[in-house]
N, C-alpha and C. Protein backbone atom coordinates (compact mmCIF):
# COMPACT_ATOMS: atom_id res chain seq x y z
N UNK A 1 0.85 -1.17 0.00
CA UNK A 1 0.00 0.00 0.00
C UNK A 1 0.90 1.23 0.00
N UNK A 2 0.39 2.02 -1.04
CA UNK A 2 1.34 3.21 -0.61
C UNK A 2 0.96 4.25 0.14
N UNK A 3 1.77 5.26 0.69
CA UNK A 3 1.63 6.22 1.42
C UNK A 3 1.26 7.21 0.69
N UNK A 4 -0.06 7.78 0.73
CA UNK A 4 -0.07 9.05 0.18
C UNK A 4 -0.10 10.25 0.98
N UNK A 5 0.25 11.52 0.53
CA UNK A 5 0.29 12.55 1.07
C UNK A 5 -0.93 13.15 2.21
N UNK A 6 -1.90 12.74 1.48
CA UNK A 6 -2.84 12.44 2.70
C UNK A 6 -2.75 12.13 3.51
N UNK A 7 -2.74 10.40 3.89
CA UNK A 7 -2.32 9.74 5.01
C UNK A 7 -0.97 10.43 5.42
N UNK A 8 -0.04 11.20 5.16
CA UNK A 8 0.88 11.37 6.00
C UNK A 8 0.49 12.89 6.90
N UNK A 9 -0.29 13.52 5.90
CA UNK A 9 -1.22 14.56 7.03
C UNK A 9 -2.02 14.24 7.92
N UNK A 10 -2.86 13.05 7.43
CA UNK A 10 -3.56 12.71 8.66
C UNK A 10 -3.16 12.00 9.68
N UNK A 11 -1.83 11.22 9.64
CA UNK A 11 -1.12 10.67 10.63
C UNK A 11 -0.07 11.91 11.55
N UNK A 12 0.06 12.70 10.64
CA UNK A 12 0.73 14.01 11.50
C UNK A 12 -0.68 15.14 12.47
N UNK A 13 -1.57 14.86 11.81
CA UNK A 13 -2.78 15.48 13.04
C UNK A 13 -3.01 14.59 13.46
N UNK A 14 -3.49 13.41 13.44
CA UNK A 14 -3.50 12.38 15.07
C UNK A 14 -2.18 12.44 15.97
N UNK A 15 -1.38 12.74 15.23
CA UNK A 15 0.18 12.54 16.57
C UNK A 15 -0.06 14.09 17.20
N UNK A 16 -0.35 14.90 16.50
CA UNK A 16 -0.52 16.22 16.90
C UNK A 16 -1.96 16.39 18.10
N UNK A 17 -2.67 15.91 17.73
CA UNK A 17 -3.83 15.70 18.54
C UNK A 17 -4.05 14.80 19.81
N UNK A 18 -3.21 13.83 19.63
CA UNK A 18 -2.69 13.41 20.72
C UNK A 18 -1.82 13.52 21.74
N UNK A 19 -0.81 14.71 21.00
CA UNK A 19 -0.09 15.29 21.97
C UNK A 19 -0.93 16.29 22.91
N UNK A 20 -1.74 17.26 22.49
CA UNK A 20 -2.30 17.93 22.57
C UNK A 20 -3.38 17.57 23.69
N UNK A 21 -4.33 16.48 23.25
CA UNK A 21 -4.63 16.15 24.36
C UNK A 21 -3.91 15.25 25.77
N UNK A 22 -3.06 14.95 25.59
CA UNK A 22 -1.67 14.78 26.52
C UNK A 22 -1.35 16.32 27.46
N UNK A 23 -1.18 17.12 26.61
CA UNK A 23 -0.61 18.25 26.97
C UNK A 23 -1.97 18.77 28.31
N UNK A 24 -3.37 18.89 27.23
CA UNK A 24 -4.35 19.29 27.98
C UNK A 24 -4.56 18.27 29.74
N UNK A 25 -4.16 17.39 29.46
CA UNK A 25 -4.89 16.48 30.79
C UNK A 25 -3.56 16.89 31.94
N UNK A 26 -2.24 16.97 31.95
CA UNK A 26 -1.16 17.35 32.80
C UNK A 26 -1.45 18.86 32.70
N UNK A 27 -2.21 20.02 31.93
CA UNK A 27 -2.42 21.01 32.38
C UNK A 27 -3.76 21.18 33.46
N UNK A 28 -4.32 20.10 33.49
CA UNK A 28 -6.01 20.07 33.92
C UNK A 28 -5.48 19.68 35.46
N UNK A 29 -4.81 18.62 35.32
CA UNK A 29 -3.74 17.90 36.75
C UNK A 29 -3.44 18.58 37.28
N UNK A 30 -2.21 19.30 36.58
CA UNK A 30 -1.66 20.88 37.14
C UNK A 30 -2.46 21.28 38.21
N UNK A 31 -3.25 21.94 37.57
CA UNK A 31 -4.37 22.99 37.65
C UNK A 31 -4.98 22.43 39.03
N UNK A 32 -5.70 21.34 38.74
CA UNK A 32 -6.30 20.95 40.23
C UNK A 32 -5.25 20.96 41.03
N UNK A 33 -4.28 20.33 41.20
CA UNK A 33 -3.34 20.25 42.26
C UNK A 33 -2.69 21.37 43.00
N UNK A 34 -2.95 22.38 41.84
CA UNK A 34 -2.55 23.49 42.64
C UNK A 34 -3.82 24.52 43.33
N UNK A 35 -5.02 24.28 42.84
CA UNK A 35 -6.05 24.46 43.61
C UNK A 35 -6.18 23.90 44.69
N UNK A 36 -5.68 22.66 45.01
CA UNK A 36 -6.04 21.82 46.30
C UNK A 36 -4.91 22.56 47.34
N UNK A 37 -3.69 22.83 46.55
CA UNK A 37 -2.72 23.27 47.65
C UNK A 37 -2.80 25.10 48.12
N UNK A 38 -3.40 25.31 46.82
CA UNK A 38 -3.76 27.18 47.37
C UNK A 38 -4.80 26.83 48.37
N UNK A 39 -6.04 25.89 48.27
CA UNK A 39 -6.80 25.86 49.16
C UNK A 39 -6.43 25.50 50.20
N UNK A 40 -5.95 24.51 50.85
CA UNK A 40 -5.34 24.40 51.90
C UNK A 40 -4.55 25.00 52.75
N UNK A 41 -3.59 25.88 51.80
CA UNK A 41 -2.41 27.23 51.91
C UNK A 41 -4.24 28.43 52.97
N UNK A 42 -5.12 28.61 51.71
CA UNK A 42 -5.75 29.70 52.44
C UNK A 42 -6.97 29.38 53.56
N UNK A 43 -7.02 27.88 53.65
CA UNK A 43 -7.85 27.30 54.66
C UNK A 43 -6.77 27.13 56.27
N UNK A 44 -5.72 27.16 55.93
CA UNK A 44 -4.94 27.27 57.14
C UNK A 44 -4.35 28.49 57.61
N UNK A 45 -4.63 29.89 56.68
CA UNK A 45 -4.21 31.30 57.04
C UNK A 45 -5.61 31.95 57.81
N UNK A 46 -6.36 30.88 57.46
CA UNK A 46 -7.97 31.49 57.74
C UNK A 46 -7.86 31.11 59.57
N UNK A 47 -7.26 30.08 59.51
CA UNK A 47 -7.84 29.57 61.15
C UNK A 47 -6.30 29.84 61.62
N UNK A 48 -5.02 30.48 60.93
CA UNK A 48 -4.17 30.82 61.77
C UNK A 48 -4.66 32.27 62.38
N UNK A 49 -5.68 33.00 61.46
CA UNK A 49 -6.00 34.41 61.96
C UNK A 49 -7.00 34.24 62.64
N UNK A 50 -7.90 32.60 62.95
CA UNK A 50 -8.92 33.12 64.02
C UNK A 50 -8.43 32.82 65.34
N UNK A 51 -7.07 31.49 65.50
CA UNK A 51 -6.72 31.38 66.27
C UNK A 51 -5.41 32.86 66.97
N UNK A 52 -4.87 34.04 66.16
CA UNK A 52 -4.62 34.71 66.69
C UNK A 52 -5.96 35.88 67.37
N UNK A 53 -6.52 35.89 66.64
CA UNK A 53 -7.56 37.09 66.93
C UNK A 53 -8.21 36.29 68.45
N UNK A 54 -8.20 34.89 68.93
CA UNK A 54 -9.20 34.60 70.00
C UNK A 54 -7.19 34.58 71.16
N UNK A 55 -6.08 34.55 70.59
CA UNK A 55 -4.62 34.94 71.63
C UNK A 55 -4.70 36.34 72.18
N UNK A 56 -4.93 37.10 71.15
CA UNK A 56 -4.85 38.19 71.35
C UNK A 56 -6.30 38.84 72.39
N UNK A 57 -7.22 38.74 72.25
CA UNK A 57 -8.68 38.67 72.60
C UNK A 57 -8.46 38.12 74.31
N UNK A 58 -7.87 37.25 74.35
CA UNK A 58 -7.13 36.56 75.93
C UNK A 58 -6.53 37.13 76.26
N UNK A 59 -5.16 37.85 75.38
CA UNK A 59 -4.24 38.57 76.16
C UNK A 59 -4.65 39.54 76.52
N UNK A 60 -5.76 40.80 76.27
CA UNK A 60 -6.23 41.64 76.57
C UNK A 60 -7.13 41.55 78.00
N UNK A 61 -8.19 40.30 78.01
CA UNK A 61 -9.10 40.29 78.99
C UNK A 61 -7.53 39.79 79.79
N UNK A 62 -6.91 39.09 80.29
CA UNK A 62 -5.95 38.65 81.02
C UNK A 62 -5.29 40.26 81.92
N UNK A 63 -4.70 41.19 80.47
CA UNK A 63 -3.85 41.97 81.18
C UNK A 63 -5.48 43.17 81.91
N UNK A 64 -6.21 43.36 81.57
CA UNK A 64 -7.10 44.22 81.76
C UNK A 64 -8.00 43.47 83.37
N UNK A 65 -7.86 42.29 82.91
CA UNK A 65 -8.20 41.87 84.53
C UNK A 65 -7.52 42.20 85.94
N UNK A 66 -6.14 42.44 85.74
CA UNK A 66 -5.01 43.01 86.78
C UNK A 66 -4.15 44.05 86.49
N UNK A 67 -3.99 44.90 88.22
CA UNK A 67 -3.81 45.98 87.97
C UNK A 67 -2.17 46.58 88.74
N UNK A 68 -2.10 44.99 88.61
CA UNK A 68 -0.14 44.95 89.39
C UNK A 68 0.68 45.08 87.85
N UNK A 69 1.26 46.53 88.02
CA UNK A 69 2.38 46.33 86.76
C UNK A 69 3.09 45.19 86.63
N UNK A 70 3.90 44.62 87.72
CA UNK A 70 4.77 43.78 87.27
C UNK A 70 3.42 41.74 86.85
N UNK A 71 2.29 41.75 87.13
CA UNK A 71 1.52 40.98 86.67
C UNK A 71 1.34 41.10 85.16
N UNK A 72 1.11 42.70 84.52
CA UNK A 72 0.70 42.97 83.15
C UNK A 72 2.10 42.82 82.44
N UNK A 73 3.15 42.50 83.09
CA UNK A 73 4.21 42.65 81.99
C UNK A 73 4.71 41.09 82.27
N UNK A 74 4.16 39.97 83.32
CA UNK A 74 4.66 39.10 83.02
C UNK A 74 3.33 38.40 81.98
N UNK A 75 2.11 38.67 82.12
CA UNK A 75 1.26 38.37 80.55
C UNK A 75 1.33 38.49 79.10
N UNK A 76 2.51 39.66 79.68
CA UNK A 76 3.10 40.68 78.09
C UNK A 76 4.65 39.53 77.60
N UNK A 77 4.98 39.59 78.30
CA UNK A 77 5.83 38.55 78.04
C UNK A 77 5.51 37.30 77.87
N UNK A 78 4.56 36.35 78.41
CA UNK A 78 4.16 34.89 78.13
C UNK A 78 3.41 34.90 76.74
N UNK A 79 2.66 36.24 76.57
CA UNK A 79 2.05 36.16 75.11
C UNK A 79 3.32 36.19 73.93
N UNK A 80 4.20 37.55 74.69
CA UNK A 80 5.13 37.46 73.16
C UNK A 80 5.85 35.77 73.43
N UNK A 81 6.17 35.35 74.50
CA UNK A 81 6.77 34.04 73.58
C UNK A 81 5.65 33.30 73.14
N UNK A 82 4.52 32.95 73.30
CA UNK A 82 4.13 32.33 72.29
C UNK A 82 3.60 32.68 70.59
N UNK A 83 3.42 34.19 70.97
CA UNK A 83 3.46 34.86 69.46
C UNK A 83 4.68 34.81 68.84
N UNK A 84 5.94 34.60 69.77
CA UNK A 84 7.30 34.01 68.92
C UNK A 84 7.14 32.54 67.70
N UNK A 85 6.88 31.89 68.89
CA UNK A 85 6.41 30.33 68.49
C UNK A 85 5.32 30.40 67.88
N UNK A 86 4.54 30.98 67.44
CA UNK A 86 3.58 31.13 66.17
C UNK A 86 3.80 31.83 65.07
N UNK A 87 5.08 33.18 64.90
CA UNK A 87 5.70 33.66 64.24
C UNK A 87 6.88 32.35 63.47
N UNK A 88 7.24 31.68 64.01
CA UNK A 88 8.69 30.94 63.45
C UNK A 88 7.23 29.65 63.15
N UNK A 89 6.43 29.04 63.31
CA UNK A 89 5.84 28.18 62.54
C UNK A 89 5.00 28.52 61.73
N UNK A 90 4.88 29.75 61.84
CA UNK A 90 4.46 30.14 60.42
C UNK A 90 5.26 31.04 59.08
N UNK A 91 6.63 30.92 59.48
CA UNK A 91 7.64 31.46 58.68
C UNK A 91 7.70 29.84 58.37
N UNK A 92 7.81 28.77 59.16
CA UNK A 92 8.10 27.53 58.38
C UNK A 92 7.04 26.81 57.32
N UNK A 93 5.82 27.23 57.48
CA UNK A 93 4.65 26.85 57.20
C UNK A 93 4.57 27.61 55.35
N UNK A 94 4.89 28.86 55.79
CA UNK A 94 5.03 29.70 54.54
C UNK A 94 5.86 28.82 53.71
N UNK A 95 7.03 28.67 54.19
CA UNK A 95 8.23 27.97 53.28
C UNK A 95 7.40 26.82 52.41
N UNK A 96 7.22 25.64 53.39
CA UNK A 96 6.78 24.19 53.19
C UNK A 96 5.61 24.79 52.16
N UNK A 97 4.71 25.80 52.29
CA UNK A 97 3.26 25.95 51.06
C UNK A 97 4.10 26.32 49.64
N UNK A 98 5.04 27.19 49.65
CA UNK A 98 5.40 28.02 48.53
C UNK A 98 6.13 26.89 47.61
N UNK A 99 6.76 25.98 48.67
CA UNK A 99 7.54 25.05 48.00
C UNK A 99 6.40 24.23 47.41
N UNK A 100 5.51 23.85 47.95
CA UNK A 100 4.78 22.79 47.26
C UNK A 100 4.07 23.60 46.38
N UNK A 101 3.61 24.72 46.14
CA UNK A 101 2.82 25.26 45.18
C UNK A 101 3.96 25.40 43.90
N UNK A 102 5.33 25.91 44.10
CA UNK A 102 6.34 25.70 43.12
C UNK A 102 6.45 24.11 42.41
N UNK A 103 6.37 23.17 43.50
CA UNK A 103 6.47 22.66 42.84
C UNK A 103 5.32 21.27 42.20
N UNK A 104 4.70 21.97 41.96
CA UNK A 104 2.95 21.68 41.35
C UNK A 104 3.26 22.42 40.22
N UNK A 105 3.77 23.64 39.87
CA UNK A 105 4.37 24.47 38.50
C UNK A 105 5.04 24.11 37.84
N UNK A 106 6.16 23.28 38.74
CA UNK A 106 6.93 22.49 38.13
C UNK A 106 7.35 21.58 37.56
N UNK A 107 6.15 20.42 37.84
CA UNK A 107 5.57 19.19 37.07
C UNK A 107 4.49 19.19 36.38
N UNK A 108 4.23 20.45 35.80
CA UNK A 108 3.05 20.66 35.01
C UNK A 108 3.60 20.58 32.99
């Protein structure tokens, strides 16, 4: 049988079309995967800000309940270290999201 010019166009749009839809399904993949990880990224900034807003909300009724300076500055101090320790796990937290959202870009 011979090859005609035809068949070699239409065997070059099926390889083309198949790439293509190749291409489309690892962009669709992509795509969700990095929706699942932005969502998660902004489902955990959501409850890191309700869990500061109810620290902070404590530290206030706490220092406003007593009226010994050296009481309001040892509250002032037990809050900043744990607003330390919520500052450095969420500098680590940042890292660990950005990396995984990079690299969801990166296997796309």
């Amino acid at each position: 049988m011979a090859m005609t010019k035809e068949t070699g166009i239409n065997d070059d749009i099926g390889i083309a079309a198949g790439a293509f839809q190749d291409f489309t399904k690892r962009a669709i993949g992509a795509q969700s995967e990095f929706v699942k990880k932005y969502s998660e990224a902004y489902w955990h900034w959501q409850e890191r800000i309700q869990i500061e807003a109810t620290q902070l909300t404590e530290f206030f009724k706490h220092v406003s309940s007593t009226s010994s300076a050296p009481d309001q500055i040892g509250i002032l101090q037990g809050w900043m270290k744990g607003a330390k320790q919520r500052f450095t796990e969420d500098v680590v937290y940042s890292i660990e999201a950005a990396k995984a959202l990079t690299n969801v870009g990166l296997q796309a």
